[in-house]
N, C-alpha and C. Protein backbone atom coordinates (compact mmCIF):
# COMPACT_ATOMS: atom_id res chain seq x y z
N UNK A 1 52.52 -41.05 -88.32
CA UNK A 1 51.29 -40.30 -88.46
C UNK A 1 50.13 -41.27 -88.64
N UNK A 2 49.08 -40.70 -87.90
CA UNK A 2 47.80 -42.09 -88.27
C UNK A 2 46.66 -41.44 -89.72
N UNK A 3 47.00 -42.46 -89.93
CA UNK A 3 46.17 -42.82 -91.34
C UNK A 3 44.48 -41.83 -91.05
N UNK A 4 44.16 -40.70 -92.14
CA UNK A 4 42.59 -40.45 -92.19
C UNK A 4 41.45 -41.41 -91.57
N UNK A 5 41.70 -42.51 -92.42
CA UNK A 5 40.54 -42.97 -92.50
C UNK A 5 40.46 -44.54 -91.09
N UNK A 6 41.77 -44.14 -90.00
CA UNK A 6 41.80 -45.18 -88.64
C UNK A 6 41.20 -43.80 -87.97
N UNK A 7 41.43 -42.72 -88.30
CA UNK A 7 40.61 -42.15 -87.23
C UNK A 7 39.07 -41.26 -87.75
N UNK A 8 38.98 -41.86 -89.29
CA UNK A 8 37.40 -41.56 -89.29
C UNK A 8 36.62 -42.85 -89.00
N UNK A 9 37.36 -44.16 -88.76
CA UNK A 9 36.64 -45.22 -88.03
C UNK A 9 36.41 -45.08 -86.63
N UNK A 10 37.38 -44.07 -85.97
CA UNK A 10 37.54 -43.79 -84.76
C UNK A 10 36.41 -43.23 -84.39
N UNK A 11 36.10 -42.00 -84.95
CA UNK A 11 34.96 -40.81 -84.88
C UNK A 11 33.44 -42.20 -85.28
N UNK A 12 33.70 -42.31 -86.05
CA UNK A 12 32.59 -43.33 -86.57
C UNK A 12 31.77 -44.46 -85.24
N UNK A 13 33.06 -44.76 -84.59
CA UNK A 13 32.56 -45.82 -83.15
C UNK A 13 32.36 -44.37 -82.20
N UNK A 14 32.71 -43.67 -81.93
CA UNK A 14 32.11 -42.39 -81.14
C UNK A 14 30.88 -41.73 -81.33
N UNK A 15 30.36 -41.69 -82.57
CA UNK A 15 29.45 -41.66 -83.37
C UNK A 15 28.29 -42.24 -83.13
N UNK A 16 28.38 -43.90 -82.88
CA UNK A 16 27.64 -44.53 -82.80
C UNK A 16 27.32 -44.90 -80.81
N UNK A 17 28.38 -44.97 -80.35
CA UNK A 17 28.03 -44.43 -79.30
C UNK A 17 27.51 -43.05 -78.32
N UNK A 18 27.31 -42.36 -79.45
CA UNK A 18 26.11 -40.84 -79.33
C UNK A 18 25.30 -41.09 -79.22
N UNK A 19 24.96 -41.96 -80.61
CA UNK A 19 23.69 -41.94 -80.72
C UNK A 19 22.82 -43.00 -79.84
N UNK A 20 23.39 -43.63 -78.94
CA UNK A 20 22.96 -44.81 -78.43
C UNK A 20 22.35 -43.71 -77.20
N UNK A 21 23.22 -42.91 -76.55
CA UNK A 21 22.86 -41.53 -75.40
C UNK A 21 21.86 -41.12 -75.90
N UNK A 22 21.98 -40.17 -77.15
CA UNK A 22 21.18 -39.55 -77.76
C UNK A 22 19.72 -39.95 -77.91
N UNK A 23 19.38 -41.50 -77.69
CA UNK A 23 18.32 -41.80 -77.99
C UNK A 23 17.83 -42.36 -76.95
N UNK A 24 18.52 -42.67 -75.88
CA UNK A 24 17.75 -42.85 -74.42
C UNK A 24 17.81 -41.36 -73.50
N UNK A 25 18.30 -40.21 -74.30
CA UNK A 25 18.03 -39.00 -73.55
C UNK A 25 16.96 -38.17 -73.77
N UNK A 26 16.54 -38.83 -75.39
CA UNK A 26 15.28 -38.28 -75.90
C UNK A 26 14.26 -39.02 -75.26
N UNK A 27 14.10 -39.94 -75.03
CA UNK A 27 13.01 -40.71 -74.16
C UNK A 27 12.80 -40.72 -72.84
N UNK A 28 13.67 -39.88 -72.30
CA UNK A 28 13.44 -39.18 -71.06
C UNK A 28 13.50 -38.04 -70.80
N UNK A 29 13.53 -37.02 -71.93
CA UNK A 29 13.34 -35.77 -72.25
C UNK A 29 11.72 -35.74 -72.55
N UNK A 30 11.34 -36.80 -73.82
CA UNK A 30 9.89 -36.66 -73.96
C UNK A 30 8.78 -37.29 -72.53
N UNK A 31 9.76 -38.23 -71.60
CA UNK A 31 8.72 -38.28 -70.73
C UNK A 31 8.67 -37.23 -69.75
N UNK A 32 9.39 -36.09 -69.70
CA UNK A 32 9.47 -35.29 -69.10
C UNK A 32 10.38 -35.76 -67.93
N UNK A 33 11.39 -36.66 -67.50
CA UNK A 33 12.35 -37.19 -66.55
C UNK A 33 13.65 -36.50 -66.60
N UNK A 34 13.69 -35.71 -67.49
CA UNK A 34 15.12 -34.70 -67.48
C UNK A 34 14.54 -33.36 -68.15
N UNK A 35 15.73 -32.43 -68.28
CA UNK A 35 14.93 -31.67 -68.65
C UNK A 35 15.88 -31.50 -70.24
N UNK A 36 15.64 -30.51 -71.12
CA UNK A 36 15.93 -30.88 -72.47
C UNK A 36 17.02 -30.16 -72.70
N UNK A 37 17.73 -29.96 -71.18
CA UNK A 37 19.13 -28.99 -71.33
C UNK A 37 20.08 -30.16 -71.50
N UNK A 38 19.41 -31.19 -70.89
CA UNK A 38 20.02 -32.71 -71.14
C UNK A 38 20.43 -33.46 -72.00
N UNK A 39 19.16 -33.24 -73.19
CA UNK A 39 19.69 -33.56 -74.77
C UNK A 39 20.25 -33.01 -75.55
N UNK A 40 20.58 -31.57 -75.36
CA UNK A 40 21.19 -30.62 -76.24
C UNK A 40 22.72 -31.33 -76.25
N UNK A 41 23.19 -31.69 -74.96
CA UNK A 41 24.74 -31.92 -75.30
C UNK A 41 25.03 -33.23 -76.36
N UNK A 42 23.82 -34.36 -75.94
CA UNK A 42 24.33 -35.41 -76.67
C UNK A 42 24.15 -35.36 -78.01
N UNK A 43 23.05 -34.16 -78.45
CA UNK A 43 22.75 -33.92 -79.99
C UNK A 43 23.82 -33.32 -80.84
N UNK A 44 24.57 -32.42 -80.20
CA UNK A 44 25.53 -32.06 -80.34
C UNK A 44 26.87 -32.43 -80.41
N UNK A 45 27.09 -33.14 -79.93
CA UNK A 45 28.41 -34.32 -80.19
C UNK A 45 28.08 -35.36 -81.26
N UNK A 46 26.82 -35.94 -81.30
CA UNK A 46 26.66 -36.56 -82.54
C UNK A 46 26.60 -35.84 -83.37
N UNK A 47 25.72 -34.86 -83.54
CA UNK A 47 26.11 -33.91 -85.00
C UNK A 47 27.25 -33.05 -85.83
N UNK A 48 28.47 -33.11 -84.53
CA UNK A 48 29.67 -33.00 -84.67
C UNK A 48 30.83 -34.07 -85.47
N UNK A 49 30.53 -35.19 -84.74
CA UNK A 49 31.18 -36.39 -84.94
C UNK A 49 30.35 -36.61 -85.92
N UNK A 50 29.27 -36.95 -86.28
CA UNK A 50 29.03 -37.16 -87.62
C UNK A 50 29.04 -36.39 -88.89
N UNK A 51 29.12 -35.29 -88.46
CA UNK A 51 29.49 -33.72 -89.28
C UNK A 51 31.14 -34.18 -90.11
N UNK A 52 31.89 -34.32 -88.91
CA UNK A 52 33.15 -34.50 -89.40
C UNK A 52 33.77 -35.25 -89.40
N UNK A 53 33.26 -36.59 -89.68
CA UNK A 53 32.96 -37.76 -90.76
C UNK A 53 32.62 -37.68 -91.79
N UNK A 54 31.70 -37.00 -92.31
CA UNK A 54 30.97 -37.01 -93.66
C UNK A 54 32.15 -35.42 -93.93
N UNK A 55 32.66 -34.75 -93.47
CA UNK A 55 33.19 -33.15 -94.12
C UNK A 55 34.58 -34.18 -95.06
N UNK A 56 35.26 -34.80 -93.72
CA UNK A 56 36.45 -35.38 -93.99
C UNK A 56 36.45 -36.16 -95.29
N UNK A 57 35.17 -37.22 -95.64
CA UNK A 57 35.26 -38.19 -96.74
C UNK A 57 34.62 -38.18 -97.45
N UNK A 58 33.46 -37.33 -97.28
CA UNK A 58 32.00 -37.53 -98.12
C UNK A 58 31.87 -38.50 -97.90
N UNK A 59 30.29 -38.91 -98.55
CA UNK A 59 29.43 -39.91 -98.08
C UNK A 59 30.09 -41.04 -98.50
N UNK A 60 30.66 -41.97 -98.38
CA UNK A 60 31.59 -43.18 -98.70
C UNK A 60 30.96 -44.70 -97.49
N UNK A 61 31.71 -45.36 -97.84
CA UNK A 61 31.18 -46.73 -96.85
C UNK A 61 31.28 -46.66 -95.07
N UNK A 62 32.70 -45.36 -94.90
CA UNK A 62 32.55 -45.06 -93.80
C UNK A 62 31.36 -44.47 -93.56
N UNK A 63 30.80 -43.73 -94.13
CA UNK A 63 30.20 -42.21 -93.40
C UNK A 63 28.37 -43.39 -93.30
N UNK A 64 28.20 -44.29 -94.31
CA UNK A 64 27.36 -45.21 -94.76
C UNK A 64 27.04 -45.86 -93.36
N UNK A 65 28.11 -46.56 -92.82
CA UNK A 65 27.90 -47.46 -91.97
C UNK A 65 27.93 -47.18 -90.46
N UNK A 66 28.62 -45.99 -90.54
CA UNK A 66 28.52 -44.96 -89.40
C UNK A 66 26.53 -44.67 -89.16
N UNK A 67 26.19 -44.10 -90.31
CA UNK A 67 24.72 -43.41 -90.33
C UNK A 67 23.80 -44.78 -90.24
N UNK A 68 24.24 -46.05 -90.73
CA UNK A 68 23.06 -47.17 -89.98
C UNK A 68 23.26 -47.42 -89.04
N UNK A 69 24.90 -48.10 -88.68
CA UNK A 69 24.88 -48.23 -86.77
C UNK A 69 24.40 -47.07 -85.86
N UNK A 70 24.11 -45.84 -85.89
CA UNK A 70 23.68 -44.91 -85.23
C UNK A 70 22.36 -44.55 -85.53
N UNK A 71 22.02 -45.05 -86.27
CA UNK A 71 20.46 -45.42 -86.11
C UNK A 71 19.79 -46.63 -85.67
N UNK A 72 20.38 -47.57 -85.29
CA UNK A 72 20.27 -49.18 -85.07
C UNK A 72 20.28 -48.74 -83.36
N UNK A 73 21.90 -48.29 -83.13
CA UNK A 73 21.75 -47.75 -82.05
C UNK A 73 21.58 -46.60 -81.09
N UNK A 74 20.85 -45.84 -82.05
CA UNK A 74 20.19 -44.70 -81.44
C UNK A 74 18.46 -45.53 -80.93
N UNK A 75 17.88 -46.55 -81.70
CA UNK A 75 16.85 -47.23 -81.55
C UNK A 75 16.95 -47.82 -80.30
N UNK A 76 18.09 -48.81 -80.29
CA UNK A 76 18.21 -49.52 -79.66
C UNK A 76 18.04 -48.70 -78.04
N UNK A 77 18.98 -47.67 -77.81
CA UNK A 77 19.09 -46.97 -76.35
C UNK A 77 17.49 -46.35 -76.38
N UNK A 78 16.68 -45.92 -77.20
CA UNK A 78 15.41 -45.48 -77.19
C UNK A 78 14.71 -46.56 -76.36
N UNK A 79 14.74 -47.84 -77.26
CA UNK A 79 14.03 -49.02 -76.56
C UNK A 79 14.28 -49.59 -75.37
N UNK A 80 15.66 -49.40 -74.84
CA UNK A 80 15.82 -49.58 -74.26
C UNK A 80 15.78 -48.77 -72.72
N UNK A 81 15.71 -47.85 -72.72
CA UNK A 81 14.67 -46.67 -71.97
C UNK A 81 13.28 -46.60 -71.82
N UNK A 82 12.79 -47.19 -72.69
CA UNK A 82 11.12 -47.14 -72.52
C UNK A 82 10.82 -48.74 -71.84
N UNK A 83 11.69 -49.74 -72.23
CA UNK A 83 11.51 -50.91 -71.17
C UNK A 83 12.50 -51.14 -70.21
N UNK A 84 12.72 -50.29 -69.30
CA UNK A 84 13.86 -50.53 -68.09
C UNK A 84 13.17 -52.04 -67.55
N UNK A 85 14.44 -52.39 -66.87
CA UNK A 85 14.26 -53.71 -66.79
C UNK A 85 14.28 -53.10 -64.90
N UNK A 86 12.98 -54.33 -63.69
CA UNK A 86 12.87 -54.09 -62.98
C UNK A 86 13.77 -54.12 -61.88
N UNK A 87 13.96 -53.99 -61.05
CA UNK A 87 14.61 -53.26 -59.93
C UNK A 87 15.01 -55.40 -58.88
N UNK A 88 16.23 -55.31 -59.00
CA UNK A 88 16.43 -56.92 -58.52
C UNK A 88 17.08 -56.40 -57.38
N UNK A 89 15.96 -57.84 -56.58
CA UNK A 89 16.04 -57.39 -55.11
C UNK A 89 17.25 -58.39 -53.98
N UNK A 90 18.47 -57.43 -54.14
CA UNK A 90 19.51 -58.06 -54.05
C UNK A 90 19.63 -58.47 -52.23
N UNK A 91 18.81 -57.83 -51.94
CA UNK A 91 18.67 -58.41 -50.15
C UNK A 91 18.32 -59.89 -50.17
N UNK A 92 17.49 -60.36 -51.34
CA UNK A 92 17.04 -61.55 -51.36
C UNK A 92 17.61 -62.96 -51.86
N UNK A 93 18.76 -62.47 -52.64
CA UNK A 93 19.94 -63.19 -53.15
C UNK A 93 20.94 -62.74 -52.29
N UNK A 94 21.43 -62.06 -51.34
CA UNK A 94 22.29 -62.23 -50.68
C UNK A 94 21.84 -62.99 -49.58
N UNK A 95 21.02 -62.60 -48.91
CA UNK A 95 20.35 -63.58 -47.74
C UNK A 95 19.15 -64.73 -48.23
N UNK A 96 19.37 -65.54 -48.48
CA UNK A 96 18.04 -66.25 -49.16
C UNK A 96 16.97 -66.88 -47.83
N UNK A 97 15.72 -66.95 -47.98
CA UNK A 97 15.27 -67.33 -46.49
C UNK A 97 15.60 -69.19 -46.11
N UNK A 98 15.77 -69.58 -45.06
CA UNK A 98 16.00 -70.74 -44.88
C UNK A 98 15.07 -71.78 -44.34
N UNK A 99 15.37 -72.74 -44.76
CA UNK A 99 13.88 -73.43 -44.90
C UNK A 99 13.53 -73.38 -43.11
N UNK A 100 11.89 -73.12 -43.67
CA UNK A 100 11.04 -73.41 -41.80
C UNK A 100 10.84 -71.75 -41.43
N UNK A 101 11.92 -71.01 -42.21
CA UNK A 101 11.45 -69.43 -41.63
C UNK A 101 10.38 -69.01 -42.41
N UNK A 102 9.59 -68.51 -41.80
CA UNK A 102 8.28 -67.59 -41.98
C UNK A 102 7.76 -67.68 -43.55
């Protein structure tokens, strides 16, 4: 049988990978790029998974470290949505031009 608290670490890394969705779905919900039927699911799995984390142990070092990494990386996927990184132009690294052409 597995141990409570290997699978409230379990829920805990699921958790924190919500909130990483959760916070680059809100930043394209508020720019208007999806629509907000979009964020309902990921709000919802985090508030689940973190629901029943904290039901299972109360607030303890799990439920603690769960609620900063999912805010670290709920930030993080936010920020990282509002600075997409630009568009690499792979025609130009596969073919590179050779010297003397144009």
């Amino acid at each position: 049988m597995v141990p409570l608290g290997l699978v409230r670490v379990a829920l805990g890394l699921l958790t924190v990978f919500f909130a990483h969705f959760l916070g680059r779905a809100a930043v394209r919900t508020a720019r208007g790029v999806q629509a907000p039927s979009r964020l309902t699911p990921w709000l919802i799995r985090f508030l689940l998974a973190l629901g029943a984390i904290v039901w299972s142990g109360g607030l303890d070092l799990v439920a603690i470290v769960t609620l900063v990494l999912s805010g670290a990386t709920g930030g993080y996927g936010a920020w990282r949505e509002l600075r997409p990184r630009p568009p690499e132009n792979f025609v130009a690294r596969m073919f590179p031009k050779e010297p003397g052409e144009g």
